[in-house]
PDB file of N, CA and C in Angstrom:
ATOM      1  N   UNK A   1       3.768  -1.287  21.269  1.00  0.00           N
ATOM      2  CA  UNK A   1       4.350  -2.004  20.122  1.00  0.00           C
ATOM      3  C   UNK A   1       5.809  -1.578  19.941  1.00  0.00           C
ATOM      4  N   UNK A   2       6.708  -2.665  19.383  1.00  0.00           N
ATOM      5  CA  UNK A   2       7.990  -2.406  19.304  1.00  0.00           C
ATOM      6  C   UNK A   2       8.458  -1.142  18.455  1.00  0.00           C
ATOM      7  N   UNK A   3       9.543  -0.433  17.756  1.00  0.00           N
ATOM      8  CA  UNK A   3       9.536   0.109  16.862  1.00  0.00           C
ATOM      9  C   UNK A   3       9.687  -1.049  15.348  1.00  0.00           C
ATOM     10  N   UNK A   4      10.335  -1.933  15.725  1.00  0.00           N
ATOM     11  CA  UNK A   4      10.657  -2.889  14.402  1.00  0.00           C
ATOM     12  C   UNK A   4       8.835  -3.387  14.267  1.00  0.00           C
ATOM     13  N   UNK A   5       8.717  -3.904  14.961  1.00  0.00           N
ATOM     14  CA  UNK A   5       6.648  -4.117  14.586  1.00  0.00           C
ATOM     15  C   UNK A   5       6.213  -2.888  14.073  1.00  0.00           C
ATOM     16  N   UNK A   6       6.216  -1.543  14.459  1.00  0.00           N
ATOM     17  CA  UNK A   6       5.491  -0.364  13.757  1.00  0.00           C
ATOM     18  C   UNK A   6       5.883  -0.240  12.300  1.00  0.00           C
ATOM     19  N   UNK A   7       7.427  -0.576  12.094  1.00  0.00           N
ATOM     20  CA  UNK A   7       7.900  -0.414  11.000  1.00  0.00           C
ATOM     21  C   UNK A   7       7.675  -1.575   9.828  1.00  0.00           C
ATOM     22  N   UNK A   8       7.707  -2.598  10.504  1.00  0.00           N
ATOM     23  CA  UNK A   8       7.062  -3.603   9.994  1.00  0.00           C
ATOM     24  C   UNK A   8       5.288  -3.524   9.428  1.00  0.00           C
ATOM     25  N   UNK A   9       4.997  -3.248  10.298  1.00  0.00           N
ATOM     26  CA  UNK A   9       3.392  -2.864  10.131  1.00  0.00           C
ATOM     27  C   UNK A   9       3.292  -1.507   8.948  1.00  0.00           C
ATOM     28  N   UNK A  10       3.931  -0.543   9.168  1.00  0.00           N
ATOM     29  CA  UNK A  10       3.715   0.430   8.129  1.00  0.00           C
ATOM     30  C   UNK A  10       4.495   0.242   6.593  1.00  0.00           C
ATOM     31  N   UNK A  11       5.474  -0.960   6.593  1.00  0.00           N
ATOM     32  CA  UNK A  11       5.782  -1.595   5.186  1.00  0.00           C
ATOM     33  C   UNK A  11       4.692  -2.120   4.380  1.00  0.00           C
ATOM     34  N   UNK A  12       3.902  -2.918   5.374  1.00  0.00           N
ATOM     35  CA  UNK A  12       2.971  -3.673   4.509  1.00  0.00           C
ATOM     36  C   UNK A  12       1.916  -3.214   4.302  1.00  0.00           C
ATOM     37  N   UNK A  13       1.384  -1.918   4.745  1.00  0.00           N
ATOM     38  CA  UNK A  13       0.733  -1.260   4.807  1.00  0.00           C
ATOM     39  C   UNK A  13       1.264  -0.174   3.252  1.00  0.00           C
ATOM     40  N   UNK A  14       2.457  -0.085   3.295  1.00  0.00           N
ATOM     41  CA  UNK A  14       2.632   0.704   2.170  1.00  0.00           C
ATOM     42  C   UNK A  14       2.554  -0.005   0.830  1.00  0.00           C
ATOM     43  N   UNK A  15       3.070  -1.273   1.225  1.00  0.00           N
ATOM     44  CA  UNK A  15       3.027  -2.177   0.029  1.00  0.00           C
ATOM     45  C   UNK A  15       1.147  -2.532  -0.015  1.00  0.00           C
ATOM     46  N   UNK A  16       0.280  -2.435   0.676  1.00  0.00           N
ATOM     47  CA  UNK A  16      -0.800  -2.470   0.402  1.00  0.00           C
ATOM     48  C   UNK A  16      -1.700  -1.814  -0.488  1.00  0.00           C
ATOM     49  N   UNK A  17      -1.190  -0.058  -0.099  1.00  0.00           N
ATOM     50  CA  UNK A  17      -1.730   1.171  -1.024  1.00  0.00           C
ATOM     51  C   UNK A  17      -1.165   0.984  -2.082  1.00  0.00           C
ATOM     52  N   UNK A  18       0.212   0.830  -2.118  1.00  0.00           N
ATOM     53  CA  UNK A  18       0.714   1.039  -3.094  1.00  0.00           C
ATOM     54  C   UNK A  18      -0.068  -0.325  -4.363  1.00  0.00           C
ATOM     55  N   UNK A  19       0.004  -1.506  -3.717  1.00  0.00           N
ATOM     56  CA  UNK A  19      -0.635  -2.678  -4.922  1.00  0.00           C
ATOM     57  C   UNK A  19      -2.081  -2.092  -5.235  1.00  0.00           C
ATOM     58  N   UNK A  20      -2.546  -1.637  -4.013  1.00  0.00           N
ATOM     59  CA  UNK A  20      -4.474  -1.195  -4.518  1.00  0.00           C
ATOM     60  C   UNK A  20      -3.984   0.221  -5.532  1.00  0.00           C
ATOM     61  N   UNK A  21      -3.155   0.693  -5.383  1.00  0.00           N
ATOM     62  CA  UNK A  21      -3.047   2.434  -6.316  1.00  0.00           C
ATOM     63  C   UNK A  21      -2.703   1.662  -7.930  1.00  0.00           C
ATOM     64  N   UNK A  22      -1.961   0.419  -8.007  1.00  0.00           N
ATOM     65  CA  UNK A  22      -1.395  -0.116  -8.879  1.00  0.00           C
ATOM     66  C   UNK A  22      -2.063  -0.560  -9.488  1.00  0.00           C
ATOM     67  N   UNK A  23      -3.466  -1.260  -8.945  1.00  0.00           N
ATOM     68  CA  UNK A  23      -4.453  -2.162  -9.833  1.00  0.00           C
ATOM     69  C   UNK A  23      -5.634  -0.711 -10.045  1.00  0.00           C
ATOM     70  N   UNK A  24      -5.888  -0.055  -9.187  1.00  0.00           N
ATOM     71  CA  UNK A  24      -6.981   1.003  -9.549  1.00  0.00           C
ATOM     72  C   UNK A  24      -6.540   2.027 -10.840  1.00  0.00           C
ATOM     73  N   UNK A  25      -5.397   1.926 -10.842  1.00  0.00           N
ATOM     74  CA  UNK A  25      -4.895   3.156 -12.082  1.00  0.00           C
ATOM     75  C   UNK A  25      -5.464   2.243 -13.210  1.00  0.00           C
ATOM     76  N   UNK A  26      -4.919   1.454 -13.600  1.00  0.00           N
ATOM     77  CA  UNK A  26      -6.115   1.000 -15.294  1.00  0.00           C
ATOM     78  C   UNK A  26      -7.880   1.566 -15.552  1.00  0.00           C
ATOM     79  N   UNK A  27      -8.205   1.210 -14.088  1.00  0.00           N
ATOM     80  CA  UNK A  27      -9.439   2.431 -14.349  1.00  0.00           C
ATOM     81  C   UNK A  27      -9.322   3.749 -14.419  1.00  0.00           C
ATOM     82  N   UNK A  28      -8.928   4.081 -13.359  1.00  0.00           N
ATOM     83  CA  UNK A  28      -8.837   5.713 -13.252  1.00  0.00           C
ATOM     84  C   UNK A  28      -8.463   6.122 -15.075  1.00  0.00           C
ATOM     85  N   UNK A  29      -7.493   5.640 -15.690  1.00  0.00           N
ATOM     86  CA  UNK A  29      -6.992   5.775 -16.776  1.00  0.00           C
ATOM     87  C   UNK A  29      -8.349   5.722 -17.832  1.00  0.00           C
ATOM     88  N   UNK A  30      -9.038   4.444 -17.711  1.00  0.00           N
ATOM     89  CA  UNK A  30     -10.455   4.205 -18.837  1.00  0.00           C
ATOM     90  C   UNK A  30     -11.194   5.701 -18.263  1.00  0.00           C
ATOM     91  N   UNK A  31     -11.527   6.030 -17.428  1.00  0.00           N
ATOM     92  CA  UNK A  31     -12.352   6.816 -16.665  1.00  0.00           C
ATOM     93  C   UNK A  31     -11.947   8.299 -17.599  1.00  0.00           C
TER      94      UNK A  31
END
């Protein structure tokens, strides 16, 4: 794989955790 594809791939990947960490905190918070 290219480096611009790895880097590409690990953006959306960060933007992934990061939206699932974003919607799970309102629970974690009730919890």
């Amino acid at each position: 794989m290219t480096p611009s594809g790895m880097t590409t791939l690990g953006t959306i990947l960060t933007k992934v955790m990061h939206n699932a960490f974003e919607h799970d905190k309102p629970l974690l918070v009730r919890q």
